[in-house]
Protein backbone atom coordinates (compact mmCIF):
# COMPACT_ATOMS: atom_id res chain seq x y z
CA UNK A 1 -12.32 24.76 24.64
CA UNK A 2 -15.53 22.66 23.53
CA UNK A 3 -16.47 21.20 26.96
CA UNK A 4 -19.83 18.64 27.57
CA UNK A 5 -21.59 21.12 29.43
CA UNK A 6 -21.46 24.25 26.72
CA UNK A 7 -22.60 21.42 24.16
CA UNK A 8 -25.38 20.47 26.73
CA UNK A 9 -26.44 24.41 26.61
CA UNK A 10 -26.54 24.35 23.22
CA UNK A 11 -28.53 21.35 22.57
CA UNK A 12 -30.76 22.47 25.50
CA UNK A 13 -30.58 19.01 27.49
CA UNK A 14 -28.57 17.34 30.36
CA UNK A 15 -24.83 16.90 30.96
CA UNK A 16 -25.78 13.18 31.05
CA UNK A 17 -27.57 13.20 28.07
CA UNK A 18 -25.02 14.86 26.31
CA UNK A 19 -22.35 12.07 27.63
CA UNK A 20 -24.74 9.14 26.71
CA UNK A 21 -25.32 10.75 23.25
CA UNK A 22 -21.21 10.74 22.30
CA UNK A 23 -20.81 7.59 23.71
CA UNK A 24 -23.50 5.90 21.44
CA UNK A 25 -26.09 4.94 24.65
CA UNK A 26 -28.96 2.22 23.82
CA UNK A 27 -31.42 4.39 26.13
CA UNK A 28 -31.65 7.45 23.61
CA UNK A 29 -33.52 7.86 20.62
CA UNK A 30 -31.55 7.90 17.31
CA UNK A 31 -32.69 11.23 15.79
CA UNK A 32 -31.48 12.74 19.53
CA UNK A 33 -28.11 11.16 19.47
CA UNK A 34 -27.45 12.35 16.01
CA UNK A 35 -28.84 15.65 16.65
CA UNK A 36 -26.37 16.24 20.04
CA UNK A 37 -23.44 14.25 17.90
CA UNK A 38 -23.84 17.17 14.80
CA UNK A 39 -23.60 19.88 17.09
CA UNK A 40 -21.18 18.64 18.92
CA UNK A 41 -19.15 18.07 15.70
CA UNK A 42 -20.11 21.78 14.41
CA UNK A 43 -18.83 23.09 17.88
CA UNK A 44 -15.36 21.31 17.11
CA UNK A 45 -15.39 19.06 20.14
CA UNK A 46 -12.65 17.15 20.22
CA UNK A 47 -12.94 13.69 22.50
CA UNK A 48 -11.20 12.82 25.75
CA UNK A 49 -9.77 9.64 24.18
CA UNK A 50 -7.50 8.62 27.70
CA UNK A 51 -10.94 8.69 29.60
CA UNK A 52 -12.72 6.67 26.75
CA UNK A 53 -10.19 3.94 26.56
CA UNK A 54 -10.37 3.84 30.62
CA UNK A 55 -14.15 3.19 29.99
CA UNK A 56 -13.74 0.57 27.34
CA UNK A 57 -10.67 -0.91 27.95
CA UNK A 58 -9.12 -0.08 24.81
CA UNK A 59 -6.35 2.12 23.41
CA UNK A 60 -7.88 3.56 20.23
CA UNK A 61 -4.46 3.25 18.53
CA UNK A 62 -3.32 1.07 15.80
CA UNK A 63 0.53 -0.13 15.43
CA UNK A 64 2.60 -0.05 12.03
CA UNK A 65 5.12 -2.96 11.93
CA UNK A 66 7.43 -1.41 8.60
CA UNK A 67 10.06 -4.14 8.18
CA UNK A 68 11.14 -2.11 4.97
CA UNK A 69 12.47 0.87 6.98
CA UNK A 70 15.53 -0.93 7.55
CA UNK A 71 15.95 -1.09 3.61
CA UNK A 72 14.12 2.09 2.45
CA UNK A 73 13.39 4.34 5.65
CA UNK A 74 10.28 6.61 5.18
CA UNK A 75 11.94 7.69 1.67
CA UNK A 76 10.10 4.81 -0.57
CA UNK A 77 7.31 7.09 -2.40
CA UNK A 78 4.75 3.81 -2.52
CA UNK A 79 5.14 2.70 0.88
CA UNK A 80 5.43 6.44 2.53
CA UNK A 81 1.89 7.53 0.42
CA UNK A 82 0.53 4.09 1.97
CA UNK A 83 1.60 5.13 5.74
CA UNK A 84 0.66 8.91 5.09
CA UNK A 85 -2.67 7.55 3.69
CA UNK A 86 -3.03 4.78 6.67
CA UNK A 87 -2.23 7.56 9.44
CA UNK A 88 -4.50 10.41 8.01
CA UNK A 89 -7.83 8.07 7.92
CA UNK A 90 -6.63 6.42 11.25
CA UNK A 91 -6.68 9.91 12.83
CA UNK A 92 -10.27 10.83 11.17
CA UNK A 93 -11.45 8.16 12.81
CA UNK A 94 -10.26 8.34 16.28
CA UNK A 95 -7.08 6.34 16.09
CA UNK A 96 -3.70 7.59 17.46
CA UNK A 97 -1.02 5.58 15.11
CA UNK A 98 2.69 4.34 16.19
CA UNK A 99 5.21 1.88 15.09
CA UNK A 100 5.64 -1.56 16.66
CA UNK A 101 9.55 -2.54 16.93
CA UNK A 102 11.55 -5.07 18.19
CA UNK A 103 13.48 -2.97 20.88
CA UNK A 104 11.74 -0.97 24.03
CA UNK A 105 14.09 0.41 26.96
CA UNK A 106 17.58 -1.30 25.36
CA UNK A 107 15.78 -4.89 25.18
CA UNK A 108 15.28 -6.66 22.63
CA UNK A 109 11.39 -7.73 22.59
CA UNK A 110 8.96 -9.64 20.15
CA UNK A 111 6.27 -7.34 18.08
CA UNK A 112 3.38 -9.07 20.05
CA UNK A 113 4.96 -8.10 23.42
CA UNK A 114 5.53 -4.45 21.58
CA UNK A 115 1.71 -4.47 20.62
CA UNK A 116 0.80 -5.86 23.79
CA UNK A 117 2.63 -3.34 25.70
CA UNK A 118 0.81 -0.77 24.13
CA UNK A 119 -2.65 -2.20 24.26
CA UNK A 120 -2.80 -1.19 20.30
CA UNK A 121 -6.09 -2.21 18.92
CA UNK A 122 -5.04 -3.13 15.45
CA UNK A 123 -1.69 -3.70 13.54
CA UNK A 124 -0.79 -2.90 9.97
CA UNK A 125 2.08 -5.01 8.53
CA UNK A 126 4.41 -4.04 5.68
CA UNK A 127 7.35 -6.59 5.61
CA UNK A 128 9.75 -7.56 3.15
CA UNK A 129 9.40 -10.96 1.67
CA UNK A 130 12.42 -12.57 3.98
CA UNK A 131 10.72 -12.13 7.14
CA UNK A 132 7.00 -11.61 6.47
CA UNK A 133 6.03 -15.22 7.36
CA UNK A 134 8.02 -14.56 10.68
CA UNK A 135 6.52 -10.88 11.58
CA UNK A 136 2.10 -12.57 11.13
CA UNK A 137 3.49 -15.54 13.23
CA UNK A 138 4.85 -13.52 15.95
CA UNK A 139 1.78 -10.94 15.87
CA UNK A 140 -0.48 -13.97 16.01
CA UNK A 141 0.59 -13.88 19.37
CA UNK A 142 -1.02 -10.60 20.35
CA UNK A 143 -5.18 -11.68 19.92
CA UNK A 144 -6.09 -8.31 17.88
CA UNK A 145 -7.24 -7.50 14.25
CA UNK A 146 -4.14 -7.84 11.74
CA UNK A 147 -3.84 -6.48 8.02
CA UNK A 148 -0.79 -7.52 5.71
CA UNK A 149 -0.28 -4.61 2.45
CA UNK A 150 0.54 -6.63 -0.78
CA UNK A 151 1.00 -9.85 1.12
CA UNK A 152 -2.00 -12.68 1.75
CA UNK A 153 -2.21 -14.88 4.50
CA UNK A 154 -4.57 -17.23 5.90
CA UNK A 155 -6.35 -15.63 8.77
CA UNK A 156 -5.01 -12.46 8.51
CA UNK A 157 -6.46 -9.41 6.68
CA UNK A 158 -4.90 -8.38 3.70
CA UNK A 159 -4.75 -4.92 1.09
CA UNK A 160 -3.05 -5.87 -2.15
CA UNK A 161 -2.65 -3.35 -5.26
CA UNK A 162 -4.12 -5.95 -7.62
CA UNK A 163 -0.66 -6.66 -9.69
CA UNK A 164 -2.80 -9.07 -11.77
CA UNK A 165 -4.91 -6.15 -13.83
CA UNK A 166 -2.39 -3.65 -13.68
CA UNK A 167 0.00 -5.74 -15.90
CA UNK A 168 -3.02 -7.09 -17.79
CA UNK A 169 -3.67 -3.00 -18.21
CA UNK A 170 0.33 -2.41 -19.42
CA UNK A 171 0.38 -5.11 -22.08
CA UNK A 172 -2.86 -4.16 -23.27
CA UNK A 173 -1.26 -0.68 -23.97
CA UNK A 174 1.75 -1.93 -25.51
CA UNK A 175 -0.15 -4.67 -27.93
CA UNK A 176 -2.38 -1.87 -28.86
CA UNK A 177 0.41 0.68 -29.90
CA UNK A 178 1.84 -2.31 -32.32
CA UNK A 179 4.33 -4.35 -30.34
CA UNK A 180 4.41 -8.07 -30.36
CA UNK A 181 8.06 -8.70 -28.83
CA UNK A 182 7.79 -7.33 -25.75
CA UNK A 183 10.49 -8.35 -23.23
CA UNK A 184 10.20 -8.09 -19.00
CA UNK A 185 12.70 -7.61 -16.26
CA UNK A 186 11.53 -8.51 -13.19
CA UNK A 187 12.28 -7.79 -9.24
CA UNK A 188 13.45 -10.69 -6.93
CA UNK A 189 11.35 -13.43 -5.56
CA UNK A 190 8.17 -12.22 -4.11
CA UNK A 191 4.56 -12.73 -4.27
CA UNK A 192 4.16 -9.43 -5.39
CA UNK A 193 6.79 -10.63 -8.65
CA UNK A 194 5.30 -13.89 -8.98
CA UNK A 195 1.88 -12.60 -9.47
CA UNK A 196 3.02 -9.85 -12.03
CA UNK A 197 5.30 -12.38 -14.03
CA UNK A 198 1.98 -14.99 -13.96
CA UNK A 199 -0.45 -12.22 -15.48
CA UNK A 200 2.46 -10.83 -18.13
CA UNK A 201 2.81 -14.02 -19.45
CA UNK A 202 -1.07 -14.24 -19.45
CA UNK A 203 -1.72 -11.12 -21.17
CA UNK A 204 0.64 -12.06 -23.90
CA UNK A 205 -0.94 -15.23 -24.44
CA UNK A 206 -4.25 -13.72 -24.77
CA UNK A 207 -2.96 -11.16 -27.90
CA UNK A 208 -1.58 -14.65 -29.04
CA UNK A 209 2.68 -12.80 -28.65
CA UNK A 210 5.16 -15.52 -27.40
CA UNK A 211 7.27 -14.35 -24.80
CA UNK A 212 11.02 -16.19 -25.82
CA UNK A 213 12.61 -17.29 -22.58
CA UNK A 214 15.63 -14.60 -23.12
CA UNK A 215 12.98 -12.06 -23.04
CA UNK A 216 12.25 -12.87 -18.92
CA UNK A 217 15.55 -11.76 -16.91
CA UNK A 218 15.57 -11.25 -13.16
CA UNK A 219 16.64 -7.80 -11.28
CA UNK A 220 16.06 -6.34 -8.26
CA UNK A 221 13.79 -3.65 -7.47
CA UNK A 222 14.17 -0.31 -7.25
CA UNK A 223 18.08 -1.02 -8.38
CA UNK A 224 19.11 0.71 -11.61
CA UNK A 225 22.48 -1.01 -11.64
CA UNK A 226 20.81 -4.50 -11.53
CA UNK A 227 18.77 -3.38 -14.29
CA UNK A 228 21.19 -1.65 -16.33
CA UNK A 229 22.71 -5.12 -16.40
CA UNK A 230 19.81 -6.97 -17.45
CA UNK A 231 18.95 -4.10 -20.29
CA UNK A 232 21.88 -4.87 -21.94
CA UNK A 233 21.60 -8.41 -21.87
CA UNK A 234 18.48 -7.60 -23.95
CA UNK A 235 19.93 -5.50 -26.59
CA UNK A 236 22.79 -8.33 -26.74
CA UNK A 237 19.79 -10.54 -27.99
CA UNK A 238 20.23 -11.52 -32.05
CA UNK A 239 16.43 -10.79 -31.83
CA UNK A 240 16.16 -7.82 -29.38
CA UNK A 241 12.63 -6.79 -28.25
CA UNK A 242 10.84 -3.51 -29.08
CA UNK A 243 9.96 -2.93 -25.77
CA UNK A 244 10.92 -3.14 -22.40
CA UNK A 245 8.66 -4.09 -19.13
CA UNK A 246 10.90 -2.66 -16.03
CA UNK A 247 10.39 -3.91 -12.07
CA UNK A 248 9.43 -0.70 -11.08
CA UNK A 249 9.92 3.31 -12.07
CA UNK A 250 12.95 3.57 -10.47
CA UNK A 251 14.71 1.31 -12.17
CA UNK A 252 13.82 3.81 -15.12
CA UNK A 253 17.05 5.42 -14.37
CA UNK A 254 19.55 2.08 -14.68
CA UNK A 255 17.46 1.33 -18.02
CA UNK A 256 18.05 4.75 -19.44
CA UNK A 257 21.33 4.69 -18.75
CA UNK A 258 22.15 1.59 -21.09
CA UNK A 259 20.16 2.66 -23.89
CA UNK A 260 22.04 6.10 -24.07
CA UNK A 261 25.32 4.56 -23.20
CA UNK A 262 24.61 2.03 -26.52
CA UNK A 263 23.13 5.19 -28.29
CA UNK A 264 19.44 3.80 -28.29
CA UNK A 265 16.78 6.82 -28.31
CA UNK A 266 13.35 6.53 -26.30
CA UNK A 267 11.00 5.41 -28.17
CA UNK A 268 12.23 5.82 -31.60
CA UNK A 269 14.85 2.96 -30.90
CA UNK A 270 13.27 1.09 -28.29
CA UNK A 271 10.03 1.41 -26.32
CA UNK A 272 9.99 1.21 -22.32
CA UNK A 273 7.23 0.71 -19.59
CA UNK A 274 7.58 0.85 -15.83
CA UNK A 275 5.43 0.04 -12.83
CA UNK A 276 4.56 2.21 -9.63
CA UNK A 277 3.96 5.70 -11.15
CA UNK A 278 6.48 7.16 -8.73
CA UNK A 279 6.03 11.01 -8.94
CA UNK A 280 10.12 11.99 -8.82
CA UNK A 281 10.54 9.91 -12.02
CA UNK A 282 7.82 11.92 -14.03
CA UNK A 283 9.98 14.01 -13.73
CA UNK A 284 12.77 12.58 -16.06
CA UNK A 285 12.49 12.97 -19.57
CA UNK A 286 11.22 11.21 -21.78
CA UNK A 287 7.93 10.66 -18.98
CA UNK A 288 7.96 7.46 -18.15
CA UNK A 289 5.04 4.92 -19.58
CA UNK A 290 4.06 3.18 -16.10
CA UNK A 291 1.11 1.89 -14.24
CA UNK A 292 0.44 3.89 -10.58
CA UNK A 293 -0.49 1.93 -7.49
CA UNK A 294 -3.52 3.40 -5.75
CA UNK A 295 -1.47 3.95 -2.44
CA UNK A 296 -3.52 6.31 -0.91
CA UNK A 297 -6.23 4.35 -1.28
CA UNK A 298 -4.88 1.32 -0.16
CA UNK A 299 -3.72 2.81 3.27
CA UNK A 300 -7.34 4.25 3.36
CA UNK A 301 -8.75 1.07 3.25
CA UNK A 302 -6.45 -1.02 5.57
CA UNK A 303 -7.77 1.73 8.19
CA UNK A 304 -11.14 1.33 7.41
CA UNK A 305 -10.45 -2.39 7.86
CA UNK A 306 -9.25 -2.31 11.14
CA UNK A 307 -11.17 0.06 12.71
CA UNK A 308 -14.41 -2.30 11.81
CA UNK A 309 -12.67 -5.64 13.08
CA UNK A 310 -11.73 -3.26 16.06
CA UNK A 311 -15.58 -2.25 16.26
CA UNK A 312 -16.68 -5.39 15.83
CA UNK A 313 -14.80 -7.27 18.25
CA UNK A 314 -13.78 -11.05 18.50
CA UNK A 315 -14.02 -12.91 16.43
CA UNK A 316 -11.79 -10.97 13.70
CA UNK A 317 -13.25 -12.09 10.51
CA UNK A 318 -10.49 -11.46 8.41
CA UNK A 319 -11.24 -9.58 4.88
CA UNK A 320 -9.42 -9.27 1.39
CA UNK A 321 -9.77 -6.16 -0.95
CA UNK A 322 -7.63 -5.72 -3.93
CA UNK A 323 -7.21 -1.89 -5.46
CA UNK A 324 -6.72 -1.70 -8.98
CA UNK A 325 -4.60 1.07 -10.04
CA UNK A 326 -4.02 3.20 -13.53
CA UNK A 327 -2.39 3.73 -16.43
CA UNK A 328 -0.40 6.70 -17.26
CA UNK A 329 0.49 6.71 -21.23
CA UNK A 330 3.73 9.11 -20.90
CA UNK A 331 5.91 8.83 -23.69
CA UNK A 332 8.30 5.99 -23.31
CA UNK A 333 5.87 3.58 -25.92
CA UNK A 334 5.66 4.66 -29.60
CA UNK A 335 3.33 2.98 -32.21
CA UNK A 336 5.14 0.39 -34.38
């Protein structure tokens, strides 16, 4: 075990240097505190984080408040790579990670009591669009640095995959490989939906294609039987379009299902684009057209976030940072 002491051999200085060194002291020079801090770090020493949140008051933990587990669990490929993301860079920098509920010892409790309990130093929020509104106002409660994923609120931090260039980036792609009637089923009501139906119907503007109102039908996400439905509604069309927006990858499967069923190939029938870039449905065939959420990066930067506001102290200036994601081609969109 790496203990102060063998680093204080090493570095050929005091015990109490040492400690002042790792604990960022105002009384040493720079160039010595980064000297003892690199071999300490070479050596592998790993902190006493109990004693250093006795000295400072503070927990060095972030909570995760994941209203979606309820729908999804930890199964949901975009929000799992966000958490697995979120809990690896909370770790590298010195934050345990747990999840904030509602219950603690059979009694039913408010998040803020939760994150109070706890003494967590930051909270990430990922909350369906029901009860979002109602999870920030209860952790409003609890006075520490907040950050919603794909949600924006006033006051409260926020990491959003940025919808808005994504489905600018998937029309592009269609429009460029020839199609002009390009149809879109979307997921229920949610800001996330909102801002992806806005920017389709923008992109297709801009390349001058108008979007008939037939060719905008509502779904669900990540529900293949929903979107089965709403397929064939769109082959049912006198003027069916050449190709087919979907909520998310997923719903790939529901999709798939109609235009076999109705004996439409993909794509020398019909042409079909999805959004996430879930990794499970890369592996149906034909690969999926789709545009992938940065997850990993998101969750990276929501850490990141908090651990500054946590640095930083009050007051929480809350910040805003969009990550753009990319394109994968596949082979679900043929030139026309």
């Amino acid at each position: 075990m790496v203990t102060l002491r063998k680093i204080a051999e090493a570095c050929g200085v005091s015990l109490a240097t040492v400690s002042k060194a790792l604990n960022d002291a105002s009384d040493l020079s720079k160039a010595t505190k980064e000297r003892i801090q690199q071999v300490a770090k070479e050596m592998g020493y790993m902190p006493n984080m109990a004693a250093k949140a006795l000295r400072t008051s503070r927990s060095y933990s972030f909570g995760i408040i994941y209203e979606e587990a309820a729908k999804y669990g930890l199964t949901h490929e975009f929000f799992s790579r966000i958490l697995n993301s979120f809990m690896r860079s909370a770790q590298t920098l010195g934050y345990d990670v747990f999840f904030v509920g509602d219950q603690l010892g059979g009694k039913h409790i408010s998040y803020a009591e939760h994150a109070r309990y706890r003494n967590c130093d930051g909270i990430l929020i990922i909350a369906g669009t029901d009860r979002v509104s109602d999870v920030v106002n209860d952790v409003r409660q609890y006075d520490c640095p907040v950050a919603c994923i794909d949600f924006e609120f006033e006051g409260i931090s926020s990491v959003v995959s940025d919808n808005t260039r994504g489905m600018h980036d998937l029309v592009d792609y269609i429009h460029s490989q020839g199609h002009r009637k390009i149809a879109f089923i979307y997921g229920d009501d949610t800001h996330v939906t909102r801002a992806r139906v806005r920017a389709f119907k923008a992109a297709c503007q801009g390349h001058g294609i108008d979007v008939p109102p037939e060719y905008l039908i509502e779904a669900f996400y990540h529900d293949p039987e929903s979107t089965q439905a709403a397929t064939r509604k769109l082959l049912a069309l006198s003027d069916p379009p050449t190709c087919v927006l979907l909520p998310d990858d997923i719903s790939y499967l529901g999709a798939l299902n109609e235009f076999r069923a109705q004996r439409f190939g993909i794509p020398q029938d019909i042409s079909v684009a999805g959004y996430d870039g879930i990794s499970v449905v890369q592996y149906v065939h034909p690969h999926l057209t789709t545009l992938r959420q940065d997850a990993e990066e998101m969750g990276n930067q929501a850490a990141q976030m908090l651990a500054r506001q946590a640095e930083a102290g009050h007051p929480f200036t809350p910040e805003h940072i969009s990550v753009a994601g990319h394109l994968i081609p596949g082979e679900t969109v043929r030139p026309i």
